[in-house]
N, C-alpha and C. Protein backbone atom coordinates (compact mmCIF):
# COMPACT_ATOMS: atom_id res chain seq x y z
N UNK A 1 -97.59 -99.83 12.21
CA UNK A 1 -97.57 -101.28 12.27
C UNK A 1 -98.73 -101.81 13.13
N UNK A 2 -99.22 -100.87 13.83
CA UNK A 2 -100.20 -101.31 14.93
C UNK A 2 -101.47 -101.46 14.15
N UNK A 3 -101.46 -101.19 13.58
CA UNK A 3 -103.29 -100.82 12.74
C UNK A 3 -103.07 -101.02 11.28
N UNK A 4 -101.86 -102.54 10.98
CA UNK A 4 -101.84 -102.55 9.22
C UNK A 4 -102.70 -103.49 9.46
N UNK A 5 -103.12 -104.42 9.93
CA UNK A 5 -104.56 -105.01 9.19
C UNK A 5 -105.96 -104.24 9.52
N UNK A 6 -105.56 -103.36 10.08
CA UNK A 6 -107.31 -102.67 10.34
C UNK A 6 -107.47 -101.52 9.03
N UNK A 7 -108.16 -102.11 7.82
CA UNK A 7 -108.34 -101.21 6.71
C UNK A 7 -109.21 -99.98 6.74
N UNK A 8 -109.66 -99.36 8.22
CA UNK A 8 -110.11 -98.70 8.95
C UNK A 8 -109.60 -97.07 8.74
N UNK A 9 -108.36 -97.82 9.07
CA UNK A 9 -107.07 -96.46 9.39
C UNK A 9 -106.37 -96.34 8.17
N UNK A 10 -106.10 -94.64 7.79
CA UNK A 10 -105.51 -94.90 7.01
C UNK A 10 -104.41 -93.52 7.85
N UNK A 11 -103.19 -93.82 7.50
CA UNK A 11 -101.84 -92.80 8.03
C UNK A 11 -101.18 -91.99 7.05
N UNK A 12 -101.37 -90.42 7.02
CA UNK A 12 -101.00 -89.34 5.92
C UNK A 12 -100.21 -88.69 6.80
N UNK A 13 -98.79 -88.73 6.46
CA UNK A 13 -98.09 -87.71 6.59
C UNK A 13 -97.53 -86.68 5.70
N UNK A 14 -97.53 -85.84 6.30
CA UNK A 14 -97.29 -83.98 5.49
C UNK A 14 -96.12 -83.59 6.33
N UNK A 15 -95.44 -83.06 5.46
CA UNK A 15 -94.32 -82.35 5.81
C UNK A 15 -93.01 -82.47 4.82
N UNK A 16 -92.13 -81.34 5.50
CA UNK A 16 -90.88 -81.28 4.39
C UNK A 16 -90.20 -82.60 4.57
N UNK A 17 -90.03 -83.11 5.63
CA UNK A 17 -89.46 -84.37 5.93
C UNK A 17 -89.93 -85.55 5.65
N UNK A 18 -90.98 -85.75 5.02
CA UNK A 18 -92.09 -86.63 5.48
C UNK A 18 -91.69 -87.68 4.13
N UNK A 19 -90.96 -87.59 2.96
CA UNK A 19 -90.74 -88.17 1.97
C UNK A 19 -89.40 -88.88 2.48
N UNK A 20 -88.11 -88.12 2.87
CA UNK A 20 -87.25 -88.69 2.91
C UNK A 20 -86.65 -89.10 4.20
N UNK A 21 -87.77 -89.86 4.89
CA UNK A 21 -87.54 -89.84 6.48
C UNK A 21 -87.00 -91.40 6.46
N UNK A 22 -86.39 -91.54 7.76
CA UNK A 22 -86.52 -93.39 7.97
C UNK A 22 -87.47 -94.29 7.95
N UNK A 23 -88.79 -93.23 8.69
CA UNK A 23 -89.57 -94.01 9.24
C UNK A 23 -90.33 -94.36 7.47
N UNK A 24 -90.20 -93.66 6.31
CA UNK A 24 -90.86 -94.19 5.17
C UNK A 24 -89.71 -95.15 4.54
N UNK A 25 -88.74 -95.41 4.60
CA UNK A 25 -87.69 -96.25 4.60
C UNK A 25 -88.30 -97.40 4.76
N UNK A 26 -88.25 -97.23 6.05
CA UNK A 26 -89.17 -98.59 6.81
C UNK A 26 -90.77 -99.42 6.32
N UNK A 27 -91.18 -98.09 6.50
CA UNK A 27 -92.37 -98.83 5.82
C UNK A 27 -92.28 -98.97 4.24
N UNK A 28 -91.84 -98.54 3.31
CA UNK A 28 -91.73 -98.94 2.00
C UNK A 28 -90.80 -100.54 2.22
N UNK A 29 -90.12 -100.70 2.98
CA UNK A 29 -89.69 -101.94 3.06
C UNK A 29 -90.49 -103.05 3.46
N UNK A 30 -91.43 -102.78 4.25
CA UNK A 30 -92.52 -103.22 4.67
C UNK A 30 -93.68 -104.20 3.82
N UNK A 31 -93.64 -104.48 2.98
CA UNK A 31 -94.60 -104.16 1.92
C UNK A 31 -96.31 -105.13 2.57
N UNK A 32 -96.02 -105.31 3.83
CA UNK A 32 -97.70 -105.37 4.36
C UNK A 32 -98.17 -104.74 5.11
N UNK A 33 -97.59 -103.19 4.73
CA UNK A 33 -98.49 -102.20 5.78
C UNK A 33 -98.68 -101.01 3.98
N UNK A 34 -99.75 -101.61 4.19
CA UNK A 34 -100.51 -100.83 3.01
C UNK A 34 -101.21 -99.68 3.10
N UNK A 35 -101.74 -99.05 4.53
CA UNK A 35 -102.35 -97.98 4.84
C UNK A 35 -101.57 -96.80 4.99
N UNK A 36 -100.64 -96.26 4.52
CA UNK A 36 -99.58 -95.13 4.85
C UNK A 36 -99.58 -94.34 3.29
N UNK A 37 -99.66 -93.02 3.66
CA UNK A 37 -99.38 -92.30 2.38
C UNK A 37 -98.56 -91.22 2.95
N UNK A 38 -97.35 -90.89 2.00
CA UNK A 38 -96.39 -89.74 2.01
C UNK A 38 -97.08 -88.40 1.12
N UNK A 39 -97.53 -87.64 1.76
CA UNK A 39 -97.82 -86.75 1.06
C UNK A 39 -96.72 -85.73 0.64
N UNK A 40 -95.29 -85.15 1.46
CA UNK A 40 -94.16 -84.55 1.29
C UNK A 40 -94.57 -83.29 1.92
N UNK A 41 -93.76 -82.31 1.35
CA UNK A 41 -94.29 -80.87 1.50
C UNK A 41 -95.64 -80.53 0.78
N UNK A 42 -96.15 -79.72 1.57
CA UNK A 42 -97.56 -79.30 0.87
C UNK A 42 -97.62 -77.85 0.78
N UNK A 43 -98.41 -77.17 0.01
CA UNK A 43 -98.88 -75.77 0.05
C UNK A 43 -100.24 -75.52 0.41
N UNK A 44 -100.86 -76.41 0.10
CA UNK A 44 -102.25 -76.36 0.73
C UNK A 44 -102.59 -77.42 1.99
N UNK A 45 -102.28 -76.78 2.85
CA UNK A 45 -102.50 -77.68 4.01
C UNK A 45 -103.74 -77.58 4.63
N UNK A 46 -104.56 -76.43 3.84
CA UNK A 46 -105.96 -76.78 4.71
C UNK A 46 -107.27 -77.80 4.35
N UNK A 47 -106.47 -78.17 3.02
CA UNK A 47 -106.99 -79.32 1.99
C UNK A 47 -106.87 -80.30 3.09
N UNK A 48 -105.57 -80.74 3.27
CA UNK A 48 -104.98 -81.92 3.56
C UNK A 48 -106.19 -82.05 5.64
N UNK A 49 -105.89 -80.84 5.80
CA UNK A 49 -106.52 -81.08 7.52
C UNK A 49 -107.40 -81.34 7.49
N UNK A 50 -108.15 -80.58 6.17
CA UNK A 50 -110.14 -81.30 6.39
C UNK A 50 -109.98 -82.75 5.82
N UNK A 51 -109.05 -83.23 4.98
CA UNK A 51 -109.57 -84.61 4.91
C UNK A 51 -108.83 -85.67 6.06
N UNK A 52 -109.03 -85.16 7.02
CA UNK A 52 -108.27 -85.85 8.21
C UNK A 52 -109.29 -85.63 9.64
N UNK A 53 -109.44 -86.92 9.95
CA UNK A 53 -110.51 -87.12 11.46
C UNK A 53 -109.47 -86.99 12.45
N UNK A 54 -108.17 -87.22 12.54
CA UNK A 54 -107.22 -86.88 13.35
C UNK A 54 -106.08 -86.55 13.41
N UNK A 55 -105.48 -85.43 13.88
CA UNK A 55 -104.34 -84.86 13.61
C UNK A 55 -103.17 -85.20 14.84
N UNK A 56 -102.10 -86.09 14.50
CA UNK A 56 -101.49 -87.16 15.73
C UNK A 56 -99.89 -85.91 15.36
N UNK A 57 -99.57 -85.45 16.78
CA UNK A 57 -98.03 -84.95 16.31
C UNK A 57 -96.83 -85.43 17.63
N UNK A 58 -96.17 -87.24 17.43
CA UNK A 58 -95.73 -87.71 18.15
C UNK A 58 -94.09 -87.54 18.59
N UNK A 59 -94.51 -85.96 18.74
CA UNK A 59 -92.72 -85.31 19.09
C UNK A 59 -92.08 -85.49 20.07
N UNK A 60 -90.85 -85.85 19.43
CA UNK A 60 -89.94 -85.67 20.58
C UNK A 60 -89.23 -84.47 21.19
N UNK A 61 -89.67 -84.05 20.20
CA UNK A 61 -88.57 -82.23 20.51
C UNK A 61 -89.33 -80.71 20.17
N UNK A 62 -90.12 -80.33 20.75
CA UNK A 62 -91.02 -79.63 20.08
C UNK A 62 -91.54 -78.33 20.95
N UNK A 63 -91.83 -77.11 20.38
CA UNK A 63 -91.52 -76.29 21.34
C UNK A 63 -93.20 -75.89 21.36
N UNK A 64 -93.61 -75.02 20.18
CA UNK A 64 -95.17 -74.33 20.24
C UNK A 64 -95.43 -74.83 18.98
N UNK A 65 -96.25 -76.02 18.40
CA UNK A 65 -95.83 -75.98 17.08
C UNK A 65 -97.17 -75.81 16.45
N UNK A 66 -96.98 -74.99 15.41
CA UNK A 66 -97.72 -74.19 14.71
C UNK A 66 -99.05 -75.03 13.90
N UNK A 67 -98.38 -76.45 13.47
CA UNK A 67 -99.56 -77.33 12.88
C UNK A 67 -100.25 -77.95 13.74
N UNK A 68 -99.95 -77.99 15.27
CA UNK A 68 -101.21 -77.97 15.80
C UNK A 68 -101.80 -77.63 16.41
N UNK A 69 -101.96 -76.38 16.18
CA UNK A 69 -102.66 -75.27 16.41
C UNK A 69 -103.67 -74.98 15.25
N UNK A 70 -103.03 -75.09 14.17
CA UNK A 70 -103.80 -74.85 12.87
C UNK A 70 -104.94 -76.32 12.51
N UNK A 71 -104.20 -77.38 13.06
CA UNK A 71 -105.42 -78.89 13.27
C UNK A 71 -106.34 -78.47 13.98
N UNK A 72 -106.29 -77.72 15.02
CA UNK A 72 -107.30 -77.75 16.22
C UNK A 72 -108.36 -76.31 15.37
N UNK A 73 -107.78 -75.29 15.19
CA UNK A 73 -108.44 -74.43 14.09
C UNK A 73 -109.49 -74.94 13.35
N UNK A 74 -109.04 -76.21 12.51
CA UNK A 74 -109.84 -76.99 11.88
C UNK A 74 -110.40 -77.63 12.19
N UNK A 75 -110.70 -78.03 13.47
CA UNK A 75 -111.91 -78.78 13.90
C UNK A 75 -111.08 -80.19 14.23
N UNK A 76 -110.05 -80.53 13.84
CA UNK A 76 -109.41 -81.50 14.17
C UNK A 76 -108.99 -82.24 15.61
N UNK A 77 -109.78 -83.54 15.74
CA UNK A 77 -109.08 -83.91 17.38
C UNK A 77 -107.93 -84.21 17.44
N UNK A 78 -107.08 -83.23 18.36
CA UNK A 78 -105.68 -83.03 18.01
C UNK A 78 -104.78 -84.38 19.13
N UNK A 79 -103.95 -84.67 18.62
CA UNK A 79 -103.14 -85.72 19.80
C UNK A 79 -101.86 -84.98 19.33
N UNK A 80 -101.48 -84.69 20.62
CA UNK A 80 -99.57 -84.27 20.80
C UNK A 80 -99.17 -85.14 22.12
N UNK A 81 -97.62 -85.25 22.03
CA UNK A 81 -97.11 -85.62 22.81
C UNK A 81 -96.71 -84.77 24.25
N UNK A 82 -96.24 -85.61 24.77
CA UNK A 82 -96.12 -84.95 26.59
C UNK A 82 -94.70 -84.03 26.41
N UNK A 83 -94.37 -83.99 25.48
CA UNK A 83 -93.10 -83.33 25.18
C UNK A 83 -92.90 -81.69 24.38
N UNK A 84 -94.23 -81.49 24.11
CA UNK A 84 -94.91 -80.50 23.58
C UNK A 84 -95.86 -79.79 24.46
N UNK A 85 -95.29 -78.05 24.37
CA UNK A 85 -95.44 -76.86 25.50
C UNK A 85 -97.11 -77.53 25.72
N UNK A 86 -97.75 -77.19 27.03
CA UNK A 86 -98.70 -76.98 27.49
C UNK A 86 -99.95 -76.04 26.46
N UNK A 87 -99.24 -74.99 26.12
CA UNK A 87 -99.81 -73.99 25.74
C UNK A 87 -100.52 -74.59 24.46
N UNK A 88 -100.26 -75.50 23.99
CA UNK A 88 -100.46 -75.38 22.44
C UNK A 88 -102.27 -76.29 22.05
N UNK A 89 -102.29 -76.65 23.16
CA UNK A 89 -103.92 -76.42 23.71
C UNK A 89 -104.84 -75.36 22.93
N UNK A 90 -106.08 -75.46 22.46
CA UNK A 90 -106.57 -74.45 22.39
C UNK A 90 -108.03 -75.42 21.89
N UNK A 91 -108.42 -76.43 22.12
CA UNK A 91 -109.43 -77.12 21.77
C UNK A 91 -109.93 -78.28 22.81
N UNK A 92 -111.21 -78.33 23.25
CA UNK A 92 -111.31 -79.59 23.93
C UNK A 92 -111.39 -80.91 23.46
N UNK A 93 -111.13 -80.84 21.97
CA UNK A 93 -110.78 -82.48 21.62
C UNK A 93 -109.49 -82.43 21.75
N UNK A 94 -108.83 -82.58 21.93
CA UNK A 94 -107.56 -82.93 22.84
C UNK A 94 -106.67 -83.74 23.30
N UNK A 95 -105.88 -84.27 23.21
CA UNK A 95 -105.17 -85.21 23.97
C UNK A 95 -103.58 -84.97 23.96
N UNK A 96 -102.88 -84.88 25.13
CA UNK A 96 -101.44 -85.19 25.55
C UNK A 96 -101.01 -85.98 26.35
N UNK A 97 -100.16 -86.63 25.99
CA UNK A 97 -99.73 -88.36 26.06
C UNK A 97 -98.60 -88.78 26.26
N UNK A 98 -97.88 -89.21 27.12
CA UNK A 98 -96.76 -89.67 26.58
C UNK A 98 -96.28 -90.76 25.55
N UNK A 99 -95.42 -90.63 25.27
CA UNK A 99 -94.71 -91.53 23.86
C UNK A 99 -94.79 -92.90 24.48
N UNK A 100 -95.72 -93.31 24.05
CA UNK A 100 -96.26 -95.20 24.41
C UNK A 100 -97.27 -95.24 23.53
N UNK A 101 -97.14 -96.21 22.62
CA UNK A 101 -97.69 -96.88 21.93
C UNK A 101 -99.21 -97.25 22.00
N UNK A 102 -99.30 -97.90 23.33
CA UNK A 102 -100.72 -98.27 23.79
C UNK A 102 -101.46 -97.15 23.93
N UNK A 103 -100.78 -96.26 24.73
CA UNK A 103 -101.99 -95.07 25.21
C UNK A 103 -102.29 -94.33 24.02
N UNK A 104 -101.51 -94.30 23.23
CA UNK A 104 -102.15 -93.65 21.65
C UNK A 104 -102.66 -94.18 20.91
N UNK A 105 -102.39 -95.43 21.02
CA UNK A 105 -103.37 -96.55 20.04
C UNK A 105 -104.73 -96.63 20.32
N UNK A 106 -104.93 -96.66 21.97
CA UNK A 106 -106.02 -96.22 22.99
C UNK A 106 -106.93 -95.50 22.43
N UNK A 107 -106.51 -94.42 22.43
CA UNK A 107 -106.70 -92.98 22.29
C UNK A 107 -107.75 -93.13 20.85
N UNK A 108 -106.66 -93.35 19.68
CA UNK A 108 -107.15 -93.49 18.44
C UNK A 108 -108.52 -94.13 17.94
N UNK A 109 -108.23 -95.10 18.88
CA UNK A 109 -109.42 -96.12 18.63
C UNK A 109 -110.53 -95.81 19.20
N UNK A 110 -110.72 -94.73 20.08
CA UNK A 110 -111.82 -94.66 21.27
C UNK A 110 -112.05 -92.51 20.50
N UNK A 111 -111.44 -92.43 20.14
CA UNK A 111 -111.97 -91.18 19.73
C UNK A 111 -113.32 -90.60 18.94
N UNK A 112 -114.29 -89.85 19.56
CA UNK A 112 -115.58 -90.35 18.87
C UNK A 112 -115.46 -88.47 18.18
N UNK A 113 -115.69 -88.81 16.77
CA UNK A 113 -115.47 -88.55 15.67
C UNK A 113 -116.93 -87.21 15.24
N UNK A 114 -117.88 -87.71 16.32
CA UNK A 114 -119.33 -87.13 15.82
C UNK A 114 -119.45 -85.95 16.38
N UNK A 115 -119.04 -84.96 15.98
CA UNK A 115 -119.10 -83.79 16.33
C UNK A 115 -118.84 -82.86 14.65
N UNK A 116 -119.62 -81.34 15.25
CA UNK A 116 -119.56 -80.83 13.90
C UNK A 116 -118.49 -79.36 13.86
N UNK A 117 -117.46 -80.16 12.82
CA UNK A 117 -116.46 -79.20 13.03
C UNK A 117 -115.90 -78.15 12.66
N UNK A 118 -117.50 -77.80 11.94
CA UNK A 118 -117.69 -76.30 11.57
C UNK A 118 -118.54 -75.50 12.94
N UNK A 119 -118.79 -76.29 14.11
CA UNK A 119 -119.29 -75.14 15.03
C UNK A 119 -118.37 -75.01 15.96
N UNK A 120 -117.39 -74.26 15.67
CA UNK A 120 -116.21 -73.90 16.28
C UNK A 120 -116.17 -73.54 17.86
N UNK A 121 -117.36 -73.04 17.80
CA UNK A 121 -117.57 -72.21 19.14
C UNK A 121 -118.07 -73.49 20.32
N UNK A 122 -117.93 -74.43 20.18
CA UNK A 122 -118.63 -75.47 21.02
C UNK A 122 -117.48 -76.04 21.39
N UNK A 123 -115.78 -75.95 20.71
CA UNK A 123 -115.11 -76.67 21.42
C UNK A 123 -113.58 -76.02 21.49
N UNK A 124 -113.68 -74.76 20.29
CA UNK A 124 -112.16 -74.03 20.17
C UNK A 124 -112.55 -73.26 21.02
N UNK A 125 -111.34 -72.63 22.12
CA UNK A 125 -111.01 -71.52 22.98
C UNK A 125 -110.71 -70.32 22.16
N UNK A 126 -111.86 -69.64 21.55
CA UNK A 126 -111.72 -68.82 20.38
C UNK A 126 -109.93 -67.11 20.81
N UNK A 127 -110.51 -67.45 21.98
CA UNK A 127 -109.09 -66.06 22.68
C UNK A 127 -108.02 -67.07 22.55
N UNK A 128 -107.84 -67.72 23.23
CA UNK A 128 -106.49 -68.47 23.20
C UNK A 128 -106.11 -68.81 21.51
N UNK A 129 -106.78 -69.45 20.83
CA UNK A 129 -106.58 -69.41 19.42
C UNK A 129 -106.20 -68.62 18.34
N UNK A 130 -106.34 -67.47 19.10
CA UNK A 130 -106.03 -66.19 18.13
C UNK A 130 -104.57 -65.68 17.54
N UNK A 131 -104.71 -65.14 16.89
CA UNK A 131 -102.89 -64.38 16.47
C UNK A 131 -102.50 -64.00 17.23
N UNK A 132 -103.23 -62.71 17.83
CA UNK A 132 -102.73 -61.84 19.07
C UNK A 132 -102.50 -62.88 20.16
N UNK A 133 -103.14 -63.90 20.21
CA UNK A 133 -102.68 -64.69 21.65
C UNK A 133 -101.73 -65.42 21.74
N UNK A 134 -100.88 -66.07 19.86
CA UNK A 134 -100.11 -66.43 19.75
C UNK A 134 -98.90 -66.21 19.19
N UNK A 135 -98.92 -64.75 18.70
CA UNK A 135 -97.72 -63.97 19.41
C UNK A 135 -97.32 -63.79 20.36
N UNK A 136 -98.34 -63.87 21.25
CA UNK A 136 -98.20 -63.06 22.75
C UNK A 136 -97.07 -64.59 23.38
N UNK A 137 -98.08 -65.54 22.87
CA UNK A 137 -97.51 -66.94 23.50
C UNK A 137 -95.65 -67.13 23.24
N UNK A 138 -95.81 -66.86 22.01
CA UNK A 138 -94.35 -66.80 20.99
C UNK A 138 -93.28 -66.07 21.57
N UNK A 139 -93.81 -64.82 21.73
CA UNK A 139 -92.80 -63.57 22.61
C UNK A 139 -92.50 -63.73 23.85
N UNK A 140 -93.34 -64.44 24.90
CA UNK A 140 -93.08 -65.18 26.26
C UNK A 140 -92.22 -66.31 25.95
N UNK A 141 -92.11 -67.38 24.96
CA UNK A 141 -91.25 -67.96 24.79
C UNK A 141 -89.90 -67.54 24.46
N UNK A 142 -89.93 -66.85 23.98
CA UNK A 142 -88.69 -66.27 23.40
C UNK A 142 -87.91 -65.14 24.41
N UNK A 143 -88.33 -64.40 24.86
CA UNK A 143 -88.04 -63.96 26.01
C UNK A 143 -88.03 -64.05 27.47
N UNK A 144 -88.13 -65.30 27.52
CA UNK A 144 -88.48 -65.67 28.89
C UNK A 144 -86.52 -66.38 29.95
N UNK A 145 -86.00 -66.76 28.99
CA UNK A 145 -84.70 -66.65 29.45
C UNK A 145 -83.81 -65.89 29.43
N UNK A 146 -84.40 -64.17 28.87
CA UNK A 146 -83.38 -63.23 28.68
C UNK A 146 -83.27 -62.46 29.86
């Protein structure tokens, strides 16, 4: 709602949920926020990440999560919430935030875009990014209260 008259922005969500959620409820009820597309479940999600300048994941409940990790992979400037592990870091475009409106709207608007996000090595933490590092991450989670 923050950015339906700025024809600037446009908002793609992916996921299994992403068709039959409230929040598309809402906006299909909406009918003057014209910038939103439901994409649903996908199989090719690395389609969907390159055609995306920013990858926003505004959780409330979220432990290590795997798509953004795989955004930041892609060169994507990643925004997660303050509610989401530390760990899941692995890029200096970056941002964790808490759930407020402004500071992400902030964020969005001020994010500078000009960087090339096929030279990986200039901003991904290529060790931390890795399988082996995120198993390793996975298995500390998982065992860490036993």
């Amino acid at each position: 709602k923050e950015f339906q008259k700025d024809n600037k922005y446009i908002f793609l969500f992916v996921g299994n949920r992403s068709n039959g959620c409230e929040l598309k409820k809402l906006i299909d009820a909406d009918k003057s926020i014209e910038n939103v597309i439901f994409g649903g479940a996908v199989t090719d999600v690395q389609d969907y990440l390159s055609a995306m300048d920013i990858f926003i994941l505004p959780s409330r409940f979220e432990g290590l999560p795997m798509c953004a990790l795989e955004a930041q992979v892609s060169g994507l400037y990643t925004m997660i919430s303050d509610k989401i592990t530390d760990e899941t870091q692995c890029s200096s475009y970056f941002s964790r935030l808490k759930l407020n409106v402004n500071d992400w709207k902030k964020v969005i608007k001020n994010v500078n875009l000009l960087y090339d996000r096929n030279d990986r090595n200039t901003f991904l933490d290529n060790d931390k990014a890795s399988a082996c590092n995120m198993a390793a991450e996975f298995k500390k989670m998982y065992t860490q209260d036993r």
